[in-house]
Protein backbone atom coordinates (compact mmCIF):
# COMPACT_ATOMS: atom_id res chain seq x y z
CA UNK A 1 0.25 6.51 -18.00
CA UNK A 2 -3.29 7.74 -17.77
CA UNK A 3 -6.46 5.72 -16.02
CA UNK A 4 -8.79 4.80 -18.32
CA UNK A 5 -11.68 2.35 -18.91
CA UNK A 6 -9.20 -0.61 -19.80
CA UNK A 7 -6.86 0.09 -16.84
CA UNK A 8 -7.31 -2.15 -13.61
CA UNK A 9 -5.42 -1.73 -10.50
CA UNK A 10 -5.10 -4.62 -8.06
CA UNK A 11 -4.81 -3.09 -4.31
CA UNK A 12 -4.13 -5.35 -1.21
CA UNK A 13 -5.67 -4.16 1.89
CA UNK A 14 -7.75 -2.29 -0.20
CA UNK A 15 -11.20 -3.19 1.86
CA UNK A 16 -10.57 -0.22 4.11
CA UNK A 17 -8.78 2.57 4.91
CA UNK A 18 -5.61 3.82 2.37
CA UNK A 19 -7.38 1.00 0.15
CA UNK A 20 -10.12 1.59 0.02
CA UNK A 21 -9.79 5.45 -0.83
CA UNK A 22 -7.38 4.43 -3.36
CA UNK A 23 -9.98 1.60 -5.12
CA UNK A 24 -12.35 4.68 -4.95
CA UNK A 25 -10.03 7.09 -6.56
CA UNK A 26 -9.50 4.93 -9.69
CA UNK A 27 -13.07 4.08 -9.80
CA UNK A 28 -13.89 7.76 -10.58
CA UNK A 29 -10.98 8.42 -12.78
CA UNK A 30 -13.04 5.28 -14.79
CA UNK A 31 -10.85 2.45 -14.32
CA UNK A 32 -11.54 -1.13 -12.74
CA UNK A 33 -9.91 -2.31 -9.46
CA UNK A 34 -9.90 -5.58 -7.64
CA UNK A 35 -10.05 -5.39 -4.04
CA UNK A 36 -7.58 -8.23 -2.17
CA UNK A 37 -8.21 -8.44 1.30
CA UNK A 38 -8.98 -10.84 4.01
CA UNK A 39 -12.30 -13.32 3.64
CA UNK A 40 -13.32 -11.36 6.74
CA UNK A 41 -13.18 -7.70 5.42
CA UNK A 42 -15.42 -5.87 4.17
CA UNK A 43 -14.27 -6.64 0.37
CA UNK A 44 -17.05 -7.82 -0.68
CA UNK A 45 -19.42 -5.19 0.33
CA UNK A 46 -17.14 -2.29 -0.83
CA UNK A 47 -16.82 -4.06 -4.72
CA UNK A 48 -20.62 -4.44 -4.74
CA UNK A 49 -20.92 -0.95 -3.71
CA UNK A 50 -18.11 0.31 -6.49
CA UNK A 51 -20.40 -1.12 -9.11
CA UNK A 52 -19.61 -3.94 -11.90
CA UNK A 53 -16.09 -2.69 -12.26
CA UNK A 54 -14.77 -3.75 -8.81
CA UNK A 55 -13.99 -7.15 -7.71
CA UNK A 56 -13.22 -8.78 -4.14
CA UNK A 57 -10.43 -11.30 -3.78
CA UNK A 58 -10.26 -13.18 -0.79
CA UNK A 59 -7.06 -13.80 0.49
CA UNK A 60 -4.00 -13.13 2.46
CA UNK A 61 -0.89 -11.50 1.03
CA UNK A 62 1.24 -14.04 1.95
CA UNK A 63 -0.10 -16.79 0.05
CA UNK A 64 0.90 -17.44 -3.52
CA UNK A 65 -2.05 -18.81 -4.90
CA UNK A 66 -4.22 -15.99 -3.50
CA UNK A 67 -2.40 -13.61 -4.71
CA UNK A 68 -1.87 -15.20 -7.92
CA UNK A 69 -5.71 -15.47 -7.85
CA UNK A 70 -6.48 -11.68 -7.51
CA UNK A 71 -4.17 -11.31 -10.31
CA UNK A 72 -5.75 -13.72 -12.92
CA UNK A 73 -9.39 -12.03 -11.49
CA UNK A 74 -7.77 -8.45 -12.29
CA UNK A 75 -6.74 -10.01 -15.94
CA UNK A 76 -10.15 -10.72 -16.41
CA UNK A 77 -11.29 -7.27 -16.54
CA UNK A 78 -8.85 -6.16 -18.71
CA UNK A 79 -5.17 -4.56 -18.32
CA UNK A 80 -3.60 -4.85 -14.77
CA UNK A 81 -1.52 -1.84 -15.27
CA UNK A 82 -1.37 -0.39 -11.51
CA UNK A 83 -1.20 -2.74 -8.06
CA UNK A 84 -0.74 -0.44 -4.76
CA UNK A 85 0.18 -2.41 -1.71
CA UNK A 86 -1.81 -0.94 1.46
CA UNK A 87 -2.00 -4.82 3.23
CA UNK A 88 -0.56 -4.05 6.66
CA UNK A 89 -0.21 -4.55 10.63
CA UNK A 90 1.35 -2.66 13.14
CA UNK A 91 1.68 -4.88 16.25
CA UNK A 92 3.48 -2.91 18.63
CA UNK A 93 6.06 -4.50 21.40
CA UNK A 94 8.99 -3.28 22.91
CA UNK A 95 12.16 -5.46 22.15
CA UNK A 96 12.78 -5.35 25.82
CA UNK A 97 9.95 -4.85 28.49
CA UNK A 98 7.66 -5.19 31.56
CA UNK A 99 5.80 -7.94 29.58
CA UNK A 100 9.65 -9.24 28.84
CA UNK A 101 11.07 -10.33 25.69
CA UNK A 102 9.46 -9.36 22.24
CA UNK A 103 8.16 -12.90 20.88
CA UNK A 104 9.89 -14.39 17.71
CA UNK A 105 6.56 -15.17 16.49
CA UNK A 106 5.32 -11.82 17.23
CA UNK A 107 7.60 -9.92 15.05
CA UNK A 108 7.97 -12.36 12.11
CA UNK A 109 4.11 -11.87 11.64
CA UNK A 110 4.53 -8.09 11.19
CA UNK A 111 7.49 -8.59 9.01
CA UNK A 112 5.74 -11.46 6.41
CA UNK A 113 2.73 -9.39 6.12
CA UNK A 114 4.06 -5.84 6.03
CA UNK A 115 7.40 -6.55 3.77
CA UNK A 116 6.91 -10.44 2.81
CA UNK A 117 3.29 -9.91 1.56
CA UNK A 118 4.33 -6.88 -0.34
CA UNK A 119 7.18 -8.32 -2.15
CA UNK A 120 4.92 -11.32 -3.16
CA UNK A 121 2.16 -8.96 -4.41
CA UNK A 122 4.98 -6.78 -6.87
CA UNK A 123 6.42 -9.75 -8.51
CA UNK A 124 3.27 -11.33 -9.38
CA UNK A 125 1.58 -8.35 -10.30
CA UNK A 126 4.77 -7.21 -12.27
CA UNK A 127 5.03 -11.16 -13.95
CA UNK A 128 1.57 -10.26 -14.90
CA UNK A 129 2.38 -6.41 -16.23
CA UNK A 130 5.54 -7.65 -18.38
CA UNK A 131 3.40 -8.87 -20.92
CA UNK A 132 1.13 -5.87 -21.34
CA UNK A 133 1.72 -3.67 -24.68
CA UNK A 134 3.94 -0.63 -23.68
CA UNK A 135 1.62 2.60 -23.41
CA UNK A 136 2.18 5.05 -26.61
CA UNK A 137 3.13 8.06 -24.36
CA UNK A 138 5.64 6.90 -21.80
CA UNK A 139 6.37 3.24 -22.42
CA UNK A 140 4.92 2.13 -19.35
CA UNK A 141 3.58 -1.23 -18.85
CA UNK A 142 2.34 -0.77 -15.28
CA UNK A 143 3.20 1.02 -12.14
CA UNK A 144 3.34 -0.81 -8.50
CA UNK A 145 2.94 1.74 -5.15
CA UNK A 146 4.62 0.35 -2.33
CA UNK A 147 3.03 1.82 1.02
CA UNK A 148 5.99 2.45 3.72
CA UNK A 149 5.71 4.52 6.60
CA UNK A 150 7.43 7.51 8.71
CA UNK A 151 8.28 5.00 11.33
CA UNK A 152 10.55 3.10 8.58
CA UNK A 153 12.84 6.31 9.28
CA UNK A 154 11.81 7.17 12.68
CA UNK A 155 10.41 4.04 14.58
CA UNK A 156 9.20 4.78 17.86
CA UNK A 157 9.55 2.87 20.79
CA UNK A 158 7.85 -0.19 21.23
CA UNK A 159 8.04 -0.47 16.99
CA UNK A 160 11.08 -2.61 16.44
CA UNK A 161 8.77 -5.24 14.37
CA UNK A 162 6.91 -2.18 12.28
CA UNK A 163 10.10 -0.54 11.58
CA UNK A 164 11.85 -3.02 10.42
CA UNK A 165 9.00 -4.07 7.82
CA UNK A 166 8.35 -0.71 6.61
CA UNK A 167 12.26 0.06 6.67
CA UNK A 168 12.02 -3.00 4.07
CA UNK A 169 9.91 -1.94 2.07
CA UNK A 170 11.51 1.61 1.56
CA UNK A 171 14.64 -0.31 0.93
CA UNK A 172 13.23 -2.47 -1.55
CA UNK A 173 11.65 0.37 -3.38
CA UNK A 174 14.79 1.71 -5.87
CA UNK A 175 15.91 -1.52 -6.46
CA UNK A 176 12.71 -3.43 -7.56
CA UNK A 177 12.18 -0.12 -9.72
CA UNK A 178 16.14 -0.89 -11.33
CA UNK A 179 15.36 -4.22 -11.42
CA UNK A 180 12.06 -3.76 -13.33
CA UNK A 181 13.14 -0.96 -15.31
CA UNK A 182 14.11 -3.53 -18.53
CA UNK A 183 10.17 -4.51 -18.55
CA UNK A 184 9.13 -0.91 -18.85
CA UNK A 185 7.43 -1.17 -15.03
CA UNK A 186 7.74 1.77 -12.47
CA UNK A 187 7.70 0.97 -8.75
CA UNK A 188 7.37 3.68 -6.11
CA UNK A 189 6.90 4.44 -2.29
CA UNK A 190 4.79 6.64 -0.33
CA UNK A 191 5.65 7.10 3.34
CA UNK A 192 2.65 8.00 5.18
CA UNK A 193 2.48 9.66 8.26
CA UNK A 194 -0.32 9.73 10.98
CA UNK A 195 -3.30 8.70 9.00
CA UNK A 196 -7.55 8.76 9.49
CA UNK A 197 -7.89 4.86 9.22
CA UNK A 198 -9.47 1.97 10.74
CA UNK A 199 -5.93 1.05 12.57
CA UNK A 200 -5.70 5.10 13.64
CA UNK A 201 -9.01 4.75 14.91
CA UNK A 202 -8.97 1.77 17.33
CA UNK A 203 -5.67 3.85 19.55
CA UNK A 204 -8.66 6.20 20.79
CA UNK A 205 -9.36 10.24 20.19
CA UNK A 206 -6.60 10.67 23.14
CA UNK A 207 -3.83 9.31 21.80
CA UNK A 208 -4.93 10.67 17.55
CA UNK A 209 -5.48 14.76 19.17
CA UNK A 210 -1.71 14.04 20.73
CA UNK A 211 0.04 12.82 17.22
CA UNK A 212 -2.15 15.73 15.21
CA UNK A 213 -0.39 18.09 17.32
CA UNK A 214 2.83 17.03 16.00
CA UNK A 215 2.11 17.65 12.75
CA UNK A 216 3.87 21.10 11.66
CA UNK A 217 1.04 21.82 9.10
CA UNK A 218 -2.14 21.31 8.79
CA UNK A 219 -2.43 19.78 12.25
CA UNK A 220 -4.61 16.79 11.99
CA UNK A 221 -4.19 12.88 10.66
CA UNK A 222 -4.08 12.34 7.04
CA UNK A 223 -7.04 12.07 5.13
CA UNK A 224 -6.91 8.71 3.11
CA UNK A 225 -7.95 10.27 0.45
CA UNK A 226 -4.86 12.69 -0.07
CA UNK A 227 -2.93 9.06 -0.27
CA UNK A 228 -4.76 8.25 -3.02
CA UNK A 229 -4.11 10.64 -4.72
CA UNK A 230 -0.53 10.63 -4.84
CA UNK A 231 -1.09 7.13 -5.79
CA UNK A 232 -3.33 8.85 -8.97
CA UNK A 233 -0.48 11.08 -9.54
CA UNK A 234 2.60 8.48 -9.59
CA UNK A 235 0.60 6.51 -12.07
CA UNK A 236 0.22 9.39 -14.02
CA UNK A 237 3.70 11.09 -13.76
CA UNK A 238 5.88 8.84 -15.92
CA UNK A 239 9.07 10.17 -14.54
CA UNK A 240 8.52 9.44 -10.80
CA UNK A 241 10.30 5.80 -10.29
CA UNK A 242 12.45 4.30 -7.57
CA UNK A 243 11.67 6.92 -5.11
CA UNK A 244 10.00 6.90 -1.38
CA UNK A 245 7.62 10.28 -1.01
CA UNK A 246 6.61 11.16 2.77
CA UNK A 247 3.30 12.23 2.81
CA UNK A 248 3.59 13.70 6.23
CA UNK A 249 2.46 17.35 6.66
CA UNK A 250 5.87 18.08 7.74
CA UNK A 251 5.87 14.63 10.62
CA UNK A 252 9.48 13.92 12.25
CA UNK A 253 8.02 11.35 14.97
CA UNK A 254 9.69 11.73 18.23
CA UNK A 255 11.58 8.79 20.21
CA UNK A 256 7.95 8.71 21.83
């Protein structure tokens, strides 16, 4: 399925960072993209920069109606053939620790935003994508990018709660991709590793030189930009579907 002028992707988190590369990428490739993020991100700002094709949606992923929302906005510019889920936290907390016992609370949060949210962002999106025409080429009627992580194979300590989400959403990569196989919609992962973003940024230039010297090759974070796209290129590649791609520069993350 190409990107053209009638296609619109809807991306969560896609205000900043792995978003807001991606809402960039499809921009230039000439289709339309509505930006869901929270009321306090920079969403609007970034869609007013994008130009008339871009739209903010308030909201958080784990509320129906907003969610439903930025998918009746992205019907309104035309085809929502593509949604890429990038909403995401990565509290960290050890299960067991100095500060004592990981809260209940604390890892629930990560786990309805990082897995919950992007569950309730595919089936909405893909509700929404069953009733588009099938493309002429490759029978698609949309694509949806799930965004996992490394650590959903190799959590660290002190990510029990960011693990387990992104462990979830690898997981329920192949079988939302079986399950929406009958409607002619792909679903695929990417599994980034250690990433140039907002959240990257706020652990310090200590801490990011120590994980880009991890990397096998090319040493350094991930450029948001090389996310997107892969994104570009699963949307385009009809025969990718059901599978998680690392996007790592060669990253096995060590116990620490």
């Amino acid at each position: 399925m190409q990107i053209t002028s009638g296609t619109v992707a809807l991306i969560s988190g896609g205000a900043s960072g792995l978003g807001e590369a991606t809402a960039r990428r499809v921009i230039a490739a000439g289709g339309a993209v509505v930006l869901l993020d929270l009321p306090s991100s920079p969403g609007a700002d970034l869609a007013a920069e994008l130009g008339e094709r871009a739209r903010f949606a308030p909201g958080d992923v784990r509320d129906d109606e907003a969610v439903g929302s930025a998918v009746e906005l992205a019907r309104d510019l035309g085809e929502l053939r593509v949604a890429v889920s990038c909403a995401g936290v990565a509290t960290p907390g050890r299960i067991l620790g100095k500060r004592g016992l990981l809260p209940l609370e604390d890892y629930r949060r990560v786990v309805e935003i990082n897995l919950v949210g992007t569950f309730n962002l595919l089936r909405l999106a893909a509700e929404a994508m069953a009733g588009n025409e099938a493309a002429k080429e490759d029978a698609d009627r949309g694509v949806v990018v799930l965004t996992a992580s490394v650590a959903a194979f190799e959590g660290q300590v002190g990510q029990a709660a960011y693990a387990s989400s992104k462990g979830g959403v690898a997981s329920l990569t192949l079988t939302a991709a079986r399950d929406l196989a009958q409607y002619g919609i792909r679903v695929a992962g990417i599994a980034p590793g250690i990433f140039g973003t907002p959240m990257m940024a706020g652990l310090g230039e200590e801490v990011q030189s120590g994980l880009e010297a991890l990397v096998p090759h090319p040493p350094r974070l991930g450029r948001p930009e090389e996310y997107a796209a892969l994104v570009e290129h699963i949307v385009t590649n009809p025969y990718l579907n059901g599978d998680v791609i690392r996007l790592d520069g060669g990253l096995r993350m060590p116990p620490r």
